[in-house]
Protein backbone atom coordinates (compact mmCIF):
# COMPACT_ATOMS: atom_id res chain seq x y z
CA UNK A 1 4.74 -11.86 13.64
CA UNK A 2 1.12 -12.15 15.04
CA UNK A 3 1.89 -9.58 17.70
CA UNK A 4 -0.83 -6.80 17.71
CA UNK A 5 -0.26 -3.10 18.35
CA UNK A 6 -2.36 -1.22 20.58
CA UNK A 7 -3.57 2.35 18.62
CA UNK A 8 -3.81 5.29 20.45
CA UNK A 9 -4.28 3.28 24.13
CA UNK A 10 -7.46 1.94 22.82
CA UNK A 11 -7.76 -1.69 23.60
CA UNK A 12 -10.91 -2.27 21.16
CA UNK A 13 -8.39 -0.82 18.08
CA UNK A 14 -6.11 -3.37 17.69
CA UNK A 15 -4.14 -3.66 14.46
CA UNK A 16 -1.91 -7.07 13.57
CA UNK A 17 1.54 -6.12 13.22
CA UNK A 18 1.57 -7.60 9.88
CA UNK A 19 -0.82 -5.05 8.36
CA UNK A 20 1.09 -2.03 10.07
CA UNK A 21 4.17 -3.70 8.19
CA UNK A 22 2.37 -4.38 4.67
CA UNK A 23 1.52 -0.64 4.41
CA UNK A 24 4.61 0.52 5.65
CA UNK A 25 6.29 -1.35 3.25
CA UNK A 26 4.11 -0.48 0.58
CA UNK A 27 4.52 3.18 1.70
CA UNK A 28 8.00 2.91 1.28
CA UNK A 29 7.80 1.78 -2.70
CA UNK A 30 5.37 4.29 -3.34
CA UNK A 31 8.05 7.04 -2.00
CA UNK A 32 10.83 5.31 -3.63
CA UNK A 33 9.04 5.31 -6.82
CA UNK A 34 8.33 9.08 -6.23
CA UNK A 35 12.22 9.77 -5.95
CA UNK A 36 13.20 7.45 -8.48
CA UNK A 37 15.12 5.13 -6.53
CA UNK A 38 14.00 2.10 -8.59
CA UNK A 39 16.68 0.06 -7.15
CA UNK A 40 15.24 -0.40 -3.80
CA UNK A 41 11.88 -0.80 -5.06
CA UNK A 42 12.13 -5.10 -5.84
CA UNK A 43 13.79 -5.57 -2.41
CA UNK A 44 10.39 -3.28 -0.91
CA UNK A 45 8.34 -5.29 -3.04
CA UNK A 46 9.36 -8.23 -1.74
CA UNK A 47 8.95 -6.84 1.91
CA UNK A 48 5.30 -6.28 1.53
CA UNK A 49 4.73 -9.49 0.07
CA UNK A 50 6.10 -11.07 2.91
CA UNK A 51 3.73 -8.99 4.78
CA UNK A 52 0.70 -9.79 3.07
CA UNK A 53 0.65 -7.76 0.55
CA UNK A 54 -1.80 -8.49 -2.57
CA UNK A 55 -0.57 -8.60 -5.99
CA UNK A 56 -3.47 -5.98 -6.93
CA UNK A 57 -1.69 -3.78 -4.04
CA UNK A 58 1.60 -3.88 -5.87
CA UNK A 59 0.08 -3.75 -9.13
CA UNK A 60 -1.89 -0.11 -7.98
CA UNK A 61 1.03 1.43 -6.78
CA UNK A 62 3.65 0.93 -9.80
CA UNK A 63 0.24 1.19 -12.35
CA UNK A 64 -0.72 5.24 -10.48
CA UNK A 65 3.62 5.85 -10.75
CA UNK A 66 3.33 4.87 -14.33
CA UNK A 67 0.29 7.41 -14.89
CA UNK A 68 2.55 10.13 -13.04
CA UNK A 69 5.05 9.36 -15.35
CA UNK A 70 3.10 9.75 -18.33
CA UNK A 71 1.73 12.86 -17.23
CA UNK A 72 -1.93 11.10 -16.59
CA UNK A 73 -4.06 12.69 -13.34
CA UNK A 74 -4.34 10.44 -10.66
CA UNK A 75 -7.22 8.49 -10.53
CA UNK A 76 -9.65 8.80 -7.69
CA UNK A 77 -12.20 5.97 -7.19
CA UNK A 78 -14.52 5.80 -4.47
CA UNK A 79 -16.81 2.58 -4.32
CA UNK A 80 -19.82 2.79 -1.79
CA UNK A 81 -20.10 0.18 0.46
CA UNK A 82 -22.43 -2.73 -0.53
CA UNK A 83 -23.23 -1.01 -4.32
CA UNK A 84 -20.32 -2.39 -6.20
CA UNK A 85 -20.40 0.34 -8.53
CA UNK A 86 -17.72 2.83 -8.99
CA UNK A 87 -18.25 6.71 -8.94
């Protein structure tokens, strides 16, 4: 799949159709997680890791459902460019 995707008619914003698939995938577990369908979630899993997906990605998504679950706020980090410091 090393097609790219033209965004918005833009030919300096290209995206590799890999990426667009990753997150899409990765979308899809998040939402499936949301609605409790855990049975779909190891076949999504394994969709985005065919797509390039990072363990870390994985592990972020099923680590902010289990917060959810527990009742724990989301956690918002922001890290600044270049600082390496989280705020």
């Amino acid at each position: 799949m090393g097609n790219n995707t033209v965004v918005k008619n833009n030919e300096t914003r290209t995206l590799n159709a890999d990426n667009v698939l990753k997150v899409t995938a990765l979308q899809y577990l998040k939402e499936a997680l949301a609605q409790e369908c855990y049975e779909e979630c190891a076949e999504l899993v394994r969709a985005a890791k065919q797509f390039g997906a990072h363990p870390d990605d994985i592990r972020v998504i099923l680590s902010g459902h289990a917060r959810r679950v527990m009742g724990a706020q989301e956690k918002l980090v922001v890290i600044k460019k270049g600082w390496g410091r989280r705020f």
